[in-house]
Protein backbone atom coordinates (compact mmCIF):
# COMPACT_ATOMS: atom_id res chain seq x y z
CA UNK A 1 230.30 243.47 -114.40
CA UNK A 2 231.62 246.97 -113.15
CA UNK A 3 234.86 246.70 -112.10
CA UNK A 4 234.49 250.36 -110.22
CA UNK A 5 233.68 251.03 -106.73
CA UNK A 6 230.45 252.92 -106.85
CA UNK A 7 230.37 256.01 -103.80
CA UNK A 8 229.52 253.56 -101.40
CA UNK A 9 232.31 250.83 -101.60
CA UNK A 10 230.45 248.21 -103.77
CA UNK A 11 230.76 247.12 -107.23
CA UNK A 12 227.34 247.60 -108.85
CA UNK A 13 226.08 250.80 -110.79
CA UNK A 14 224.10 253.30 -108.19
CA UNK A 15 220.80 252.65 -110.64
CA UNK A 16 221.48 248.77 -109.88
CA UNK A 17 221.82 249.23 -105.59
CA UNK A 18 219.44 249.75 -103.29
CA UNK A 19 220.09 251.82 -100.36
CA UNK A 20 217.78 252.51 -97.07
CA UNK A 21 217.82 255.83 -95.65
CA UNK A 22 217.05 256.43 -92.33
CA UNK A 23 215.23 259.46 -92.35
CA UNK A 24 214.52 261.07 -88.72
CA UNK A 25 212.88 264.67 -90.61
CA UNK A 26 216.09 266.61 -89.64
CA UNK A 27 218.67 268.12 -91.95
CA UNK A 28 221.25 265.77 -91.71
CA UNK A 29 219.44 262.19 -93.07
CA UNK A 30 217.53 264.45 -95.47
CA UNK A 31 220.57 265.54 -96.93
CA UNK A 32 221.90 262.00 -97.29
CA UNK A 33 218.83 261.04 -99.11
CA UNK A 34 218.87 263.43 -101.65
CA UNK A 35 222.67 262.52 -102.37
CA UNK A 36 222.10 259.28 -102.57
CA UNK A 37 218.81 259.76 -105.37
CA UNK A 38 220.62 262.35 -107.18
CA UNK A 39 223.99 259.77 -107.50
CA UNK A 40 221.33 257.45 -109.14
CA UNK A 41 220.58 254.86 -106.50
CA UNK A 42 217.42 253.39 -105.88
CA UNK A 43 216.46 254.87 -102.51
CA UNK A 44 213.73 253.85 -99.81
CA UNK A 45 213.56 255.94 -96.97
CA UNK A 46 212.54 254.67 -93.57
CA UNK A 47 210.90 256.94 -90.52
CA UNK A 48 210.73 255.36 -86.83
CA UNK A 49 208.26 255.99 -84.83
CA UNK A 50 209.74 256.23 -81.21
CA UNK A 51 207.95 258.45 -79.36
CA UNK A 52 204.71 260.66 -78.97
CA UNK A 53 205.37 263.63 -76.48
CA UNK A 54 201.32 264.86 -78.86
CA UNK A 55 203.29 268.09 -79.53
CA UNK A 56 203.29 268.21 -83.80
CA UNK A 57 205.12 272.08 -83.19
CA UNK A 58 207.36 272.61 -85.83
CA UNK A 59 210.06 274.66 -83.89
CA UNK A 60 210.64 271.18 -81.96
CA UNK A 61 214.01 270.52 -81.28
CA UNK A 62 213.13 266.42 -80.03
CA UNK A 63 214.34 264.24 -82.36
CA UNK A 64 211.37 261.66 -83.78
CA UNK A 65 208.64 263.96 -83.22
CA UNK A 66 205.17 264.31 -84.92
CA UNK A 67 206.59 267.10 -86.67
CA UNK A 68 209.62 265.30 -88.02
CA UNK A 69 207.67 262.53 -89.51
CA UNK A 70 205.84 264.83 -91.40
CA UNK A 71 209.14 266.93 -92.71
CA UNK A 72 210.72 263.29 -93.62
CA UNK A 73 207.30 262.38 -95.61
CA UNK A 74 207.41 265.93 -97.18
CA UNK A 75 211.49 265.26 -98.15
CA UNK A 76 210.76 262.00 -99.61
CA UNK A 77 208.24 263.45 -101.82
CA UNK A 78 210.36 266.26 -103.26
CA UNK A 79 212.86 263.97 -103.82
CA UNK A 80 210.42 260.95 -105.50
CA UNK A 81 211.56 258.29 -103.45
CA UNK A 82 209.91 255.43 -101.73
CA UNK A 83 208.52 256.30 -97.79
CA UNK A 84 207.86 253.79 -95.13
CA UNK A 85 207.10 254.62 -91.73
CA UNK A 86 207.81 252.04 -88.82
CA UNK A 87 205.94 252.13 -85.57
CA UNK A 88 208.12 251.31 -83.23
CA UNK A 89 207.19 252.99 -79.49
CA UNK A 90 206.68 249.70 -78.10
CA UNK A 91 210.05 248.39 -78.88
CA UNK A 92 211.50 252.11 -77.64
CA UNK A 93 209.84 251.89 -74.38
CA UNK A 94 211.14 248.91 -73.49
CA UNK A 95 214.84 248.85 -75.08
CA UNK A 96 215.42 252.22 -74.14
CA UNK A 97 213.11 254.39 -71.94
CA UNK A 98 212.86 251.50 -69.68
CA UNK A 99 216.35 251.15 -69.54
CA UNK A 100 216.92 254.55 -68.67
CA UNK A 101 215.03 254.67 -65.89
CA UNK A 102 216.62 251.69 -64.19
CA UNK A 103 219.90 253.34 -64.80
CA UNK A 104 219.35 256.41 -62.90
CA UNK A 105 217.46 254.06 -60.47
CA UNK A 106 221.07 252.80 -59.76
CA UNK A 107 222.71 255.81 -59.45
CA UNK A 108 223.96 255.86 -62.82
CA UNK A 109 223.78 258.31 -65.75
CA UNK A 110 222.85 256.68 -68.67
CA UNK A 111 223.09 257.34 -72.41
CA UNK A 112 219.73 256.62 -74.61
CA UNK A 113 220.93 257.65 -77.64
CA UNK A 114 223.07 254.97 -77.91
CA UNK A 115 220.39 252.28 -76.17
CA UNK A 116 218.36 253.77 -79.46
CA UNK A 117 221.37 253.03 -82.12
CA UNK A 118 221.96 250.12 -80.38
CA UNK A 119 218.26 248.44 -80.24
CA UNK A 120 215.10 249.72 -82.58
CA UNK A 121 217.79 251.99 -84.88
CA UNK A 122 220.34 249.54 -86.06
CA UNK A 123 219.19 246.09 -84.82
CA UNK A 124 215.45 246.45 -86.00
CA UNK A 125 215.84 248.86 -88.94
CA UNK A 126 219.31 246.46 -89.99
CA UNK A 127 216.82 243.62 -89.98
CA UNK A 128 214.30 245.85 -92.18
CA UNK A 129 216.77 246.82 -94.57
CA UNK A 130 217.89 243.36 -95.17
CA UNK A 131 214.57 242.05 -95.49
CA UNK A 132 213.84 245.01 -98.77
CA UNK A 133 217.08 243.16 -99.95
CA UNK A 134 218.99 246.91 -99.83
CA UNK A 135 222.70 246.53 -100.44
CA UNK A 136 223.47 249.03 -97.71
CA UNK A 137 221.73 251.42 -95.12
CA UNK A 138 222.41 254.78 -94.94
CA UNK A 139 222.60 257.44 -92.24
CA UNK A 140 223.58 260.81 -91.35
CA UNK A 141 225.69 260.45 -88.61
CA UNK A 142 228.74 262.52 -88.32
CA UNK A 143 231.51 259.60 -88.58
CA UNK A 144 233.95 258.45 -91.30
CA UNK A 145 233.41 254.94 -92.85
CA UNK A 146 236.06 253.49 -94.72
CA UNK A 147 235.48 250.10 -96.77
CA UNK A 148 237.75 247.86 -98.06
CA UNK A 149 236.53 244.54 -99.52
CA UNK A 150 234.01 243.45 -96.95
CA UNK A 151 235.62 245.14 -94.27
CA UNK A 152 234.15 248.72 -92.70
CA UNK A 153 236.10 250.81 -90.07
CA UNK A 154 234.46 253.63 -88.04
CA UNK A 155 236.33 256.71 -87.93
CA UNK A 156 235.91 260.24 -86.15
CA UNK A 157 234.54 262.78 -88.46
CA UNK A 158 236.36 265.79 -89.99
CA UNK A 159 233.57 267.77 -87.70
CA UNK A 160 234.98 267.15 -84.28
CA UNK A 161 232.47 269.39 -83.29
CA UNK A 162 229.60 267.20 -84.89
CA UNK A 163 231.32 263.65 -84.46
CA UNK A 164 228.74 260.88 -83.02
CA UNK A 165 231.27 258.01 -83.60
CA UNK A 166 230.95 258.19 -79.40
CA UNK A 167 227.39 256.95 -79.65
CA UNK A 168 228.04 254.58 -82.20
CA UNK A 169 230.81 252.43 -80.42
CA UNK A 170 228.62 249.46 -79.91
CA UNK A 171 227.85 248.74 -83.70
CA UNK A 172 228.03 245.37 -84.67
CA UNK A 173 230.43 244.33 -87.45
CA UNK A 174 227.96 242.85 -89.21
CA UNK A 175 225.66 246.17 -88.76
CA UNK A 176 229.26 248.57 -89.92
CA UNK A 177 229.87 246.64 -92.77
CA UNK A 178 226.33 247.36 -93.79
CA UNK A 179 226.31 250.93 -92.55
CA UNK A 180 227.35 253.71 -94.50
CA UNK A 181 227.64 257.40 -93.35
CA UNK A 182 228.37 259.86 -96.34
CA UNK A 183 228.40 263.15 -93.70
CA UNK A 184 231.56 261.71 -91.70
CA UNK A 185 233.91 264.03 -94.55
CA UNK A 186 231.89 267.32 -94.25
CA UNK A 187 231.27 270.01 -91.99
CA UNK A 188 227.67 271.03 -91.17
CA UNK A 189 227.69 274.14 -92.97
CA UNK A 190 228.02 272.04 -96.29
CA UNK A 191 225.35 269.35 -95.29
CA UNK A 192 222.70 272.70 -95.53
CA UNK A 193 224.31 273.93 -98.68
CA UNK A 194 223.34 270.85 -100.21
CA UNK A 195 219.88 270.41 -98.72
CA UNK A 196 219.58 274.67 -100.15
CA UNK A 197 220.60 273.40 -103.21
CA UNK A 198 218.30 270.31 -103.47
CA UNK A 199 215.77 272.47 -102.03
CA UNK A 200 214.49 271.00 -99.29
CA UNK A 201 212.28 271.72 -96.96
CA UNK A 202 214.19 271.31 -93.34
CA UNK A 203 217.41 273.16 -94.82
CA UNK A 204 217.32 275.80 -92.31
CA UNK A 205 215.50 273.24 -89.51
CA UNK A 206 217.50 273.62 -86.27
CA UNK A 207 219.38 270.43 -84.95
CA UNK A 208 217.76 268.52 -82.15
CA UNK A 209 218.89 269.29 -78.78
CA UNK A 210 216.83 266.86 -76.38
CA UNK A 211 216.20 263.57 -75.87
CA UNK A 212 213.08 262.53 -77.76
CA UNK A 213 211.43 261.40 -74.15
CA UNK A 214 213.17 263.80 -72.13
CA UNK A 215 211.58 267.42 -72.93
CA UNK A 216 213.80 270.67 -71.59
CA UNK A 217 216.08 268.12 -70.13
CA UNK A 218 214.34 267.51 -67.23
CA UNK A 219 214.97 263.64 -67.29
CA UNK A 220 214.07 263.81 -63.42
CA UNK A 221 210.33 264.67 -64.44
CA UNK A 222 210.17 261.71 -66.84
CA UNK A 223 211.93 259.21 -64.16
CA UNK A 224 208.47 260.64 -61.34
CA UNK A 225 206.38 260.16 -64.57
CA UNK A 226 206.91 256.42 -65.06
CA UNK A 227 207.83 255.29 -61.92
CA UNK A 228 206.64 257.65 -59.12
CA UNK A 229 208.02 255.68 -56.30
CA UNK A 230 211.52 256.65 -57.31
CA UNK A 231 211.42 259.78 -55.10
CA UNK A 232 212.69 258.77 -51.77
CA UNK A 233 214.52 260.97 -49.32
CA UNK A 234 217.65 259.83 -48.31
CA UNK A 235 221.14 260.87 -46.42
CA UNK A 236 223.76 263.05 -48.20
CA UNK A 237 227.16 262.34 -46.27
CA UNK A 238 230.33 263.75 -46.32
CA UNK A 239 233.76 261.62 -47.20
CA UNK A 240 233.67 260.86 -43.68
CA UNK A 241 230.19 259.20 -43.43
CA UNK A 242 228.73 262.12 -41.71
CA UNK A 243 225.64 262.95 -42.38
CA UNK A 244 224.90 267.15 -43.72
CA UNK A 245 222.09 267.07 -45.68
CA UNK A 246 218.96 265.49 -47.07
CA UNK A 247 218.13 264.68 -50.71
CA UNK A 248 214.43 263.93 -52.19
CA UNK A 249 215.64 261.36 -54.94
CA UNK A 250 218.89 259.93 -56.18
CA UNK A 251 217.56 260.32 -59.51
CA UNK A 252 218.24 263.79 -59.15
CA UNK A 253 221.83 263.70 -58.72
CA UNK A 254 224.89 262.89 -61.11
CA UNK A 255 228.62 262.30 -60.42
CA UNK A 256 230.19 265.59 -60.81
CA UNK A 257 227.41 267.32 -60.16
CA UNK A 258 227.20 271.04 -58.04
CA UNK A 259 223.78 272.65 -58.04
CA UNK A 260 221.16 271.83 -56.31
CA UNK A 261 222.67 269.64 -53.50
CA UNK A 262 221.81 272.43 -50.97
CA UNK A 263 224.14 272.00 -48.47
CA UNK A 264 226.47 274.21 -47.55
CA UNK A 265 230.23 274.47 -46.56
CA UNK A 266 233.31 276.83 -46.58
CA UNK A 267 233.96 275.30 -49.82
CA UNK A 268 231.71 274.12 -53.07
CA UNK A 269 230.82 270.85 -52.28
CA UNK A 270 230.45 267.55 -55.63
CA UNK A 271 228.44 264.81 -56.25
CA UNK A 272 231.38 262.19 -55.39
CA UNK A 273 229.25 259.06 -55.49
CA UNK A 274 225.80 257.97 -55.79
CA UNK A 275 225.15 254.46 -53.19
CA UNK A 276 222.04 253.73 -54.57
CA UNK A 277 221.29 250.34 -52.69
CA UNK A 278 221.67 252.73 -49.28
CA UNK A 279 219.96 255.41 -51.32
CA UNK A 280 222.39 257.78 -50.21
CA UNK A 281 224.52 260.95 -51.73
CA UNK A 282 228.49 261.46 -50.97
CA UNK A 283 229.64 264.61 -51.51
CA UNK A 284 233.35 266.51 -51.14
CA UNK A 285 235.53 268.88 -52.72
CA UNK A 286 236.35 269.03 -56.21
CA UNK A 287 239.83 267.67 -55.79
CA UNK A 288 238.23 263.92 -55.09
CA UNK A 289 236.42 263.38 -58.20
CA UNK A 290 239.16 262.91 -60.49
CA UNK A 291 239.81 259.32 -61.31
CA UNK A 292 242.40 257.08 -63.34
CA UNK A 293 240.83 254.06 -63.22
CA UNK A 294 237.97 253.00 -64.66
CA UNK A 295 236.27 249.34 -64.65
CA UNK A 296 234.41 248.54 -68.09
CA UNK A 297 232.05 246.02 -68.52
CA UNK A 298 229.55 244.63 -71.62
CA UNK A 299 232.97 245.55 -74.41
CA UNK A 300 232.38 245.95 -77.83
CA UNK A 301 235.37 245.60 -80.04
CA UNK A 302 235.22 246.69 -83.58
CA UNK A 303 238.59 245.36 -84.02
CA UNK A 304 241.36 242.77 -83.68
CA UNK A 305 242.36 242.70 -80.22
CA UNK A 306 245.95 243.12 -81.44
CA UNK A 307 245.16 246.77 -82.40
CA UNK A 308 245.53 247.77 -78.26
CA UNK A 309 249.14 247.04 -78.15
CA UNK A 310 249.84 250.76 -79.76
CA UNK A 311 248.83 254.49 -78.06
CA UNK A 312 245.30 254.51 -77.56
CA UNK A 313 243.11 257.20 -76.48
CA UNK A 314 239.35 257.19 -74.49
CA UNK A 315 236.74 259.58 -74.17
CA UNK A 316 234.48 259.04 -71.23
CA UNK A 317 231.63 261.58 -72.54
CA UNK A 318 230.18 262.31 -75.32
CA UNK A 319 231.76 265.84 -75.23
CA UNK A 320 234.98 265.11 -73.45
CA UNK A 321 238.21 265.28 -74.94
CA UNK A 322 240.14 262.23 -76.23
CA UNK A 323 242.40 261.05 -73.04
CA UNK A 324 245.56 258.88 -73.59
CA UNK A 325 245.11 255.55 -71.53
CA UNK A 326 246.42 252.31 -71.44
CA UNK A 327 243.45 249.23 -72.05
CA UNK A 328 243.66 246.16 -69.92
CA UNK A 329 241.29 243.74 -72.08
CA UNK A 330 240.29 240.99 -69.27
CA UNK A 331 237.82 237.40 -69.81
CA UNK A 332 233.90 238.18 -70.20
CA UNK A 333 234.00 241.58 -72.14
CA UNK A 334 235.27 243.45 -69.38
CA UNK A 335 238.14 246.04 -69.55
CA UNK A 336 240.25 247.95 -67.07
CA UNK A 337 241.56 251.62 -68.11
CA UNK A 338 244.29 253.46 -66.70
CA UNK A 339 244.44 256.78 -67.77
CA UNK A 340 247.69 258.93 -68.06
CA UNK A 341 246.39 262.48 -66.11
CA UNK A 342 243.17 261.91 -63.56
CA UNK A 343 239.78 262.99 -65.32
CA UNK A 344 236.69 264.48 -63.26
CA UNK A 345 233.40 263.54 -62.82
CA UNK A 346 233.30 259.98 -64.70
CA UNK A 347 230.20 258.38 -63.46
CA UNK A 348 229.01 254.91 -64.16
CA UNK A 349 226.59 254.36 -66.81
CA UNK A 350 227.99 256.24 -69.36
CA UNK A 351 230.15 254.75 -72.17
CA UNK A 352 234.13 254.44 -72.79
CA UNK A 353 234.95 254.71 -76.18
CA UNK A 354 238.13 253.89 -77.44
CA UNK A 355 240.31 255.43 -80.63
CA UNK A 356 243.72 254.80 -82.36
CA UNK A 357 245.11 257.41 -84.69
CA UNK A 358 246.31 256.29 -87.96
CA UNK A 359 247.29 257.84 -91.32
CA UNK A 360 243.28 258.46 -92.18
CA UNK A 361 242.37 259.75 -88.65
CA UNK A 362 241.39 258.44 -85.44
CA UNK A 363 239.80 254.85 -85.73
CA UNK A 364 237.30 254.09 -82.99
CA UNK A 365 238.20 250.31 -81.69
CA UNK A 366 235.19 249.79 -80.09
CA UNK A 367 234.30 250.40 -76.07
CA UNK A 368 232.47 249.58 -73.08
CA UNK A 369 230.15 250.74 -70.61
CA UNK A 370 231.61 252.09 -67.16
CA UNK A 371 231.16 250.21 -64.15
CA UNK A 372 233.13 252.17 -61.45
């Protein structure tokens, strides 16, 4: 028996562990696959399916497109491993595009790239992996994973500009203990230096910037796509109840929001609040949408409850800044948050992650999603 910890936390050889790759076709889980082959482990990477916008265009920047299945088939044979692809639109239509339209249905603003992780990513795929008997599955997220014994704990990545432990919050421990992310210690200048050096084929490929199902960003077209009855005209009211304006769709509003509410006043008016069973708009000045208190509901905690007694910190979007709060843990996975200065435009729907620094960075404890 080994006694040493291979690069992954376990004590086998790399030539004697299995590993599945999740391979999307971009640079980052290409990367991770050829580190993992050229460290000696017996790789088998694994493509998903999602989505079909029929565009194969290789200047793409949707993640799980035609032309990323092909790039992740072309990786995989450079680097001799194993390629499966799983077709999975079925399952992503109803665990996440489905979901995403009943979200902004309710007036919230929802986040499908963690529905994704959460669902056909690492609930299917973990159940994949396990059944090719892999030891561990790999990915190329951007977040630190630190095992001890059978213990994993998430951490930010050295990247903060590239960290996606946000998205991530509602793991499993079962699922983190079986994860492993080798990117969470590098920058993303490195991750192509590597993929020049193993000479692969998406080393220069530019990130992904849109939602697979969401092309440009218009998320409003894909909401009148599926469900065409969502545009209704409602009332757009002041703080007062008065009514200034008319809107052609809640869907087309978010909290925080400026543009394109059309009304006008002596000073800019913000989406304040979205009542989506009166299927109206409130609007007001900036200086009403910051909030300290936030209601979380369906928690996730990646730790021992114990952990919340010491400074913790939240972020309440995926590219906010970490906020120092105090956590109120209540019965039935839900959570109230005080935070210590007011933050704008929080809007239900999205997630609250939270994060404890320690001596090897800040360790994400798990979160919630926002209900008010």
């Amino acid at each position: 028996m080994n006694n040493d910890l291979n690069s992954i936390g376990l004590n086998k050889k790399p030539s004697d562990t299995t590993v599945v790759v999740a391979m999307s076709g971009g640079v980052d889980s290409s990367t991770v696959a050829g580190i993992m082959k050229k460290e000696g482990y017996k790789v088998i990477g694994i493509t998903l399916k999602l989505y079909d916008d029929g565009k194969n265009v290789a200047s793409s920047k949707q993640c799980c497109s035609g032309q990323d299945i092909m790039d992740a088939k072309r990786v995989a044979d450079k680097l001799g491993i194993e390629h499966k692809i799983l077709y999975y639109q079925n399952k992503f239509k109803k665990g996440v595009i489905d979901n995403f339209i009943d979200s902004y249905l309710k007036g919230e603003t929802p986040i499908p790239c963690v529905q994704c992780n959460q669902t056909v990513k690492f609930k299917d795929l973990f159940e994949v992996s396990k059944e090719l008997k892999a030891d561990a599955m790999i990915t190329g997220h951007y977040v630190k994973s630190i095992t001890s014994g059978d213990e994993t704990c998430m951490y930010r990545a050295i990247d903060e500009n590239r960290d996606q432990s946000y998205f991530l919050f509602n793991t499993s421990k079962d699922q983190l203990n079986y994860l492993r992310f080798p990117l969470g210690g590098m920058l993303k200048d490195e991750t192509r230096e590597i993929a020049k050096q193993l000479e692969l084929n998406v080393a220069d490929k530019p990130d992904s910037q849109d939602i697979c199902f969401v092309p440009n960003g218009d998320y409003a077209s894909v909401i009148q796509k599926f469900r065409p009855e969502s545009y209704k005209k409602g009332n757009i009211k002041d703080l007062d109840g008065k009514v200034i304006g008319v809107h052609d769709g809640i869907i087309n509003f978010t909290i925080g929001q400026r543009k394109g509410i059309k009304v006008s006043d002596k000073i800019p008016l913000y989406v304040i609040k979205i009542n989506s069973d009166l299927n109206e708009i409130i609007v007001g000045p900036k200086d009403k949408l910051g909030k300290k208190i936030i209601s979380l509901d369906n928690l996730n905690l990646l730790v021992d409850k114990s952990e919340f007694d010491e400074k913790i910190f939240v972020k309440v979007r995926s590219t906010g800044k970490l906020l120092e709060a105090k956590i109120e843990l209540k019965d039935k996975d839900k959570a109230e948050v005080k935070l210590k200065i007011s933050e704008d435009g929080i809007s239900p729907g999205q997630a609250c992650v939270f994060y404890k620094k320690d001596k090897l960075g800040y360790k994400v404890l798990g979160g919630g999603w926002i209900k008010n």
